[in-house]
C-alpha atoms as a PDB file:
ATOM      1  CA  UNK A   1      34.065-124.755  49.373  1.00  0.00           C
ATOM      2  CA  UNK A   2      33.073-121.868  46.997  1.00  0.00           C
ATOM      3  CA  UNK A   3      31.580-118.776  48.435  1.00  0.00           C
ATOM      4  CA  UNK A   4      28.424-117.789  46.355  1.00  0.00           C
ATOM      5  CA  UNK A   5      29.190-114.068  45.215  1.00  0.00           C
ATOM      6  CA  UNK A   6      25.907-111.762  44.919  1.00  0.00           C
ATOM      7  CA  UNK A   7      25.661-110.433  41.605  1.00  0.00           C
ATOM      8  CA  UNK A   8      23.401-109.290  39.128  1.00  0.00           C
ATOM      9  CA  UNK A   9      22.679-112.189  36.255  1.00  0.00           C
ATOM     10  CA  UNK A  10      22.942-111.987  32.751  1.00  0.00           C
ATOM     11  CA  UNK A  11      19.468-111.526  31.853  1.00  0.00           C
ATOM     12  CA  UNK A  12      19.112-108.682  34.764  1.00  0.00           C
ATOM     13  CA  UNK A  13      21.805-106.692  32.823  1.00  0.00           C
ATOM     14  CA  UNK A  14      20.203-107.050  29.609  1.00  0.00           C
ATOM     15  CA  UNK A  15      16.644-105.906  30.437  1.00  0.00           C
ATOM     16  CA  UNK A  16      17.801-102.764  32.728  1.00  0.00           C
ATOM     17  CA  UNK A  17      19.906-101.826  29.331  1.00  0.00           C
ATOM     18  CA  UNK A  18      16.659-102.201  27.219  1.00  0.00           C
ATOM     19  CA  UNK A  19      15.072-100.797  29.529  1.00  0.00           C
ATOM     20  CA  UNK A  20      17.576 -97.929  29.804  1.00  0.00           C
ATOM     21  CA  UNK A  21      18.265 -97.538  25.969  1.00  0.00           C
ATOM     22  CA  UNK A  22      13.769 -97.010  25.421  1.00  0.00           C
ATOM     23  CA  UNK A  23      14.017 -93.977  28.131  1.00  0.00           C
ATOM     24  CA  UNK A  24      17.492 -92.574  26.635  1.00  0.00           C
ATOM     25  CA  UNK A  25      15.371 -92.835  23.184  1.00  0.00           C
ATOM     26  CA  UNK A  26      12.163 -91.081  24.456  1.00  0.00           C
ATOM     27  CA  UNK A  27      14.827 -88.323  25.810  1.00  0.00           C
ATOM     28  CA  UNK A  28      16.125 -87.121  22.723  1.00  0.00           C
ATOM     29  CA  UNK A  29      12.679 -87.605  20.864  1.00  0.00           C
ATOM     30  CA  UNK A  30      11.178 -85.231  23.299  1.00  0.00           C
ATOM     31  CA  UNK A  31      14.283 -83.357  23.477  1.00  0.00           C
ATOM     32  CA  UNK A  32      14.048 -82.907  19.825  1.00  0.00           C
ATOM     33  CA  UNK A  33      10.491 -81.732  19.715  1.00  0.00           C
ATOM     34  CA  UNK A  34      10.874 -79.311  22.284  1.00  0.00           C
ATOM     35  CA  UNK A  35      13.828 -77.829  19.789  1.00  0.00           C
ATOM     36  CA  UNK A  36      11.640 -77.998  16.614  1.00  0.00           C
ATOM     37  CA  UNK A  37       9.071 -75.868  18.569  1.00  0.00           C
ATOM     38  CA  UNK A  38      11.419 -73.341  20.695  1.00  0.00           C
ATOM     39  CA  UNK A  39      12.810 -72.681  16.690  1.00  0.00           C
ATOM     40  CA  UNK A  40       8.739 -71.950  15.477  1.00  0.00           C
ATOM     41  CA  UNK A  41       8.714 -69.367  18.968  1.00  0.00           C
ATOM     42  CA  UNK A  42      11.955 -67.434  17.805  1.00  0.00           C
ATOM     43  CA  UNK A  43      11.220 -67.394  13.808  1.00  0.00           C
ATOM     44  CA  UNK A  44       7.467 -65.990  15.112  1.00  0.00           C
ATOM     45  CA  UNK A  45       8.768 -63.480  17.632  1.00  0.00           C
ATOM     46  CA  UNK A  46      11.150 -62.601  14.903  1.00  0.00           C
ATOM     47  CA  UNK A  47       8.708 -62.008  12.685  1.00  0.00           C
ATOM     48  CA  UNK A  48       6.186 -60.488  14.703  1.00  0.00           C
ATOM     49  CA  UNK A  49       9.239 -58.094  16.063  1.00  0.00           C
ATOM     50  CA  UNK A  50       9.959 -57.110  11.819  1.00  0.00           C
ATOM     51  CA  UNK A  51       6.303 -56.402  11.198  1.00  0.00           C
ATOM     52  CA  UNK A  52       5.958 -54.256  14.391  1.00  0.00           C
ATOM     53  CA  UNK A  53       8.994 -51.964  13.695  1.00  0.00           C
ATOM     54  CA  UNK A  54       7.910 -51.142  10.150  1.00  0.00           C
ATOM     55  CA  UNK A  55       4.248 -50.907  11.687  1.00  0.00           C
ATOM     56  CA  UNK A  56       5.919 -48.304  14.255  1.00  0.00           C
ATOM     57  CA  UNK A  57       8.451 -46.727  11.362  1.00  0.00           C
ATOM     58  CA  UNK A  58       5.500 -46.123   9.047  1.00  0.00           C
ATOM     59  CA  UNK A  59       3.136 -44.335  11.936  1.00  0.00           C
ATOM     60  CA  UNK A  60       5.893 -42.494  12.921  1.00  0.00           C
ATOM     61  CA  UNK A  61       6.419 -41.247   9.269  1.00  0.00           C
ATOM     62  CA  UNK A  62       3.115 -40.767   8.214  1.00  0.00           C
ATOM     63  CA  UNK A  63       2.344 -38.256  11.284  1.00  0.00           C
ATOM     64  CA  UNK A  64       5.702 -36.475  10.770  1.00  0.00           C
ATOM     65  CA  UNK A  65       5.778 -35.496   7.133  1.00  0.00           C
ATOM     66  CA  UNK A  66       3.233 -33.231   6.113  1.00  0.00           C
ATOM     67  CA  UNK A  67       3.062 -34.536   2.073  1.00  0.00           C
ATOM     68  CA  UNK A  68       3.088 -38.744   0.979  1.00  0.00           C
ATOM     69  CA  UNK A  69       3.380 -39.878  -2.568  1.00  0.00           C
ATOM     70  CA  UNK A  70       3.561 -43.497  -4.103  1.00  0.00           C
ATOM     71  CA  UNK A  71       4.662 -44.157  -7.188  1.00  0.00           C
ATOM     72  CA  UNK A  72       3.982 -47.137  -8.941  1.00  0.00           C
ATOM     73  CA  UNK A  73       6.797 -47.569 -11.328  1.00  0.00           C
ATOM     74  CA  UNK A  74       9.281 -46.895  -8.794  1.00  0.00           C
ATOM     75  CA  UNK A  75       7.507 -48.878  -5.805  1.00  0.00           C
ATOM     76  CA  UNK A  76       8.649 -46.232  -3.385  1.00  0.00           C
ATOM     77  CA  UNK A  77       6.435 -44.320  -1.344  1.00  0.00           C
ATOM     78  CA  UNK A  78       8.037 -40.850  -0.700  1.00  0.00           C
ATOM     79  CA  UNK A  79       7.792 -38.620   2.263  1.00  0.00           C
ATOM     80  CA  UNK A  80       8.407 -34.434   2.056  1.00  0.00           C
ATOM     81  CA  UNK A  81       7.822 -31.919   4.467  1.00  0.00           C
ATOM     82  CA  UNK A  82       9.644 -28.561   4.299  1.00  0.00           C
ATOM     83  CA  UNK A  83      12.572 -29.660   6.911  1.00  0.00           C
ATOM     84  CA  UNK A  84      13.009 -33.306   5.740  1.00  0.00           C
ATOM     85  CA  UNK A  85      12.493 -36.134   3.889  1.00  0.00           C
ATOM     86  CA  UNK A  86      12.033 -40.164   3.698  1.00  0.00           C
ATOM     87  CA  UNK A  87      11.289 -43.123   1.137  1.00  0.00           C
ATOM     88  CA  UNK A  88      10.104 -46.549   1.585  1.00  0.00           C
ATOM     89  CA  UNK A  89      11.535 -48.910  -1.517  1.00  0.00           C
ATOM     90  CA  UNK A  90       9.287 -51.929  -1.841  1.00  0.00           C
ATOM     91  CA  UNK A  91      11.094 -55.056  -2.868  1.00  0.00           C
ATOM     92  CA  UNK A  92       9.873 -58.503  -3.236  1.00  0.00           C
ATOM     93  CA  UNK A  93      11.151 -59.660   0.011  1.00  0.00           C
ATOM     94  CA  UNK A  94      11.847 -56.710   1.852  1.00  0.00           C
ATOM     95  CA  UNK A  95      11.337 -52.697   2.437  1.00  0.00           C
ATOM     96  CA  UNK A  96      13.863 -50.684   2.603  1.00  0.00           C
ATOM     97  CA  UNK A  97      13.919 -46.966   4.276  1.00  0.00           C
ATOM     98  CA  UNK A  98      17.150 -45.543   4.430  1.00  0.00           C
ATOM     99  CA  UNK A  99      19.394 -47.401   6.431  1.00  0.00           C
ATOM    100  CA  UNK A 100      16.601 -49.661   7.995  1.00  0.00           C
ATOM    101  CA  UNK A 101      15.639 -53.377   6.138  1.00  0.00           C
ATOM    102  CA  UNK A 102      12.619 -54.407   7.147  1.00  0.00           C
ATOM    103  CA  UNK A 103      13.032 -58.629   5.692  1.00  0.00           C
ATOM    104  CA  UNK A 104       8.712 -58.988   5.531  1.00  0.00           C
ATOM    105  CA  UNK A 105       6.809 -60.129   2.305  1.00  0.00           C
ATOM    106  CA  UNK A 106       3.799 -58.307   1.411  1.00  0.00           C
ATOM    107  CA  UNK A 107       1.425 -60.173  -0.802  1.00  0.00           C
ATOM    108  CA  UNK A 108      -0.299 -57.323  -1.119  1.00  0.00           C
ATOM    109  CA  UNK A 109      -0.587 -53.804  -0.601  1.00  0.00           C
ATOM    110  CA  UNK A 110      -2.903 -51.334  -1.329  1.00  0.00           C
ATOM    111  CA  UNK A 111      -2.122 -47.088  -1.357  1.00  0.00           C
ATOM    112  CA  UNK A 112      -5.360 -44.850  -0.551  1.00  0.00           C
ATOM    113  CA  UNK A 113      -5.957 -40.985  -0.854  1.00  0.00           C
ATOM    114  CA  UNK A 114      -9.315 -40.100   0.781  1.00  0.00           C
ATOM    115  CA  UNK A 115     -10.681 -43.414   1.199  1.00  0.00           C
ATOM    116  CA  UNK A 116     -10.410 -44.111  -2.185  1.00  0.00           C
ATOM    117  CA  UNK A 117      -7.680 -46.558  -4.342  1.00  0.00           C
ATOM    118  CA  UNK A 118      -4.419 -44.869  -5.836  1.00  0.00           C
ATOM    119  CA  UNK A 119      -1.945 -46.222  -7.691  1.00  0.00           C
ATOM    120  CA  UNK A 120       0.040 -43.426  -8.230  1.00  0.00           C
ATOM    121  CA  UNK A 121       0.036 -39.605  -6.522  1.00  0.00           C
ATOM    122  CA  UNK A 122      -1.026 -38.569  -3.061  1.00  0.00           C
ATOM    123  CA  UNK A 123      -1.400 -41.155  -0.012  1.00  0.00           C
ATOM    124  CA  UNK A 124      -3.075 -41.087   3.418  1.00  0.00           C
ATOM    125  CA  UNK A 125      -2.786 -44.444   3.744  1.00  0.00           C
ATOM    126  CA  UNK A 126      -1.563 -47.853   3.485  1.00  0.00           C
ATOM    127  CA  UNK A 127      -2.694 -51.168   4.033  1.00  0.00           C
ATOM    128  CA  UNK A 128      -0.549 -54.275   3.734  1.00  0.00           C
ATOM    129  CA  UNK A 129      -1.416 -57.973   3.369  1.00  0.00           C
ATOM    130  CA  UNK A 130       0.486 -60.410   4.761  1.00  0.00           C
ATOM    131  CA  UNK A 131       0.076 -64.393   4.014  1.00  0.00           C
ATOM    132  CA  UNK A 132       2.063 -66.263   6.697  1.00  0.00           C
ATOM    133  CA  UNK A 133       2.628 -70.214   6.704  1.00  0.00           C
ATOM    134  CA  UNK A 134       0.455 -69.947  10.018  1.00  0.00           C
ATOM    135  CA  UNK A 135      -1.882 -67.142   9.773  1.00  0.00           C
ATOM    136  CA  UNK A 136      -2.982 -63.835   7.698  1.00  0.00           C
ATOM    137  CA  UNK A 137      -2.018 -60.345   8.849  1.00  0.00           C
ATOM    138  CA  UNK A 138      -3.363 -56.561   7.744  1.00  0.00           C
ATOM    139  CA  UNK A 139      -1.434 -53.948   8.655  1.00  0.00           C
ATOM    140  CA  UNK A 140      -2.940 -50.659   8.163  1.00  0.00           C
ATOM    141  CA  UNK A 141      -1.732 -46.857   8.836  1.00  0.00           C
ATOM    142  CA  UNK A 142      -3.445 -43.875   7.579  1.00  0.00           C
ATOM    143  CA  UNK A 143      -2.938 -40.217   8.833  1.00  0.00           C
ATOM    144  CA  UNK A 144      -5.797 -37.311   9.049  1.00  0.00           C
ATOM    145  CA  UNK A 145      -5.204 -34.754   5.840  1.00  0.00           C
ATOM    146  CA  UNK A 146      -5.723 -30.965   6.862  1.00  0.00           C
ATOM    147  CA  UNK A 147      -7.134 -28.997   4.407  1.00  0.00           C
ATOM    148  CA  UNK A 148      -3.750 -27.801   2.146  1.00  0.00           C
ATOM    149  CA  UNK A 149      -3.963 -31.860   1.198  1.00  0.00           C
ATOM    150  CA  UNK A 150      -7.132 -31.347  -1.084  1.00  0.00           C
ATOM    151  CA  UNK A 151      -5.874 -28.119  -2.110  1.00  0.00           C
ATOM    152  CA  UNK A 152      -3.182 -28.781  -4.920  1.00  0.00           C
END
């Protein structure tokens, strides 16, 4: 006489690995697009954390030194006081200020000397364009001149 075992059949086994193999596959496709996103978070935060220190760097300069110039040919914008001074290099890529490396693309900045345009000479302020995949920034710094500014 032949015992009957209990058992799972053929087709059983075949539909829970089908049926295993579609949630394995929606695993890793999620799994994947959580990745793709968590990379956009850090290159933004990245980014954002770049464009705030040379936001920060720049303030900081422009209320410490007493005298800014920008010159043109160079694309350094130089800052004097009688106990110190500082440059920011513009590159293509980057600005550079000493030892610091700022890695942010301008697309395009403008230099300003009481409220009007400059190219060249005496600066109060700054502003800097900046064309991002996802969005458009301005970032803008200025100081107030005292009166020995518009004197020389």
């Amino acid at each position: 006489m032949k015992k009957k075992l209990a058992a799972f059949t053929l087709n059983e086994m075949l539909i829970v690995i089908i049926i295993s193999s579609v949630v394995i596959g929606l695993a890793f496709t999620t799994l994947s697009l959580i990745r793709k996103n968590m990379w956009a978070i850090q290159n933004n935060l990245k980014y954002k954390t770049e464009l705030n220190r040379l936001e920060q760097s720049l303030w900081i300069d422009f209320n410490h030194f007493s005298e800014l110039s920008y010159s043109q040919k160079e694309e350094e914008l130089k800052f004097n006081s009688p106990m110190d001074s500082c440059k920011y290099k513009f590159k293509t890529d980057m600005v550079i200020k000493e030892q610091d490396t700022f890695q942010i693309r301008f697309d395009q900045k403008q230099f300003y000397f009481g409220g009007n345009v400059t190219i060249h000479g005496k600066v109060d302020a700054i502003k800097l364009e900046i064309v991002n995949k996802a969005q458009e920034q301005h970032l803008f710094v200025f100081k107030r001149n005292d009166a020995e500014q518009y004197l020389n």
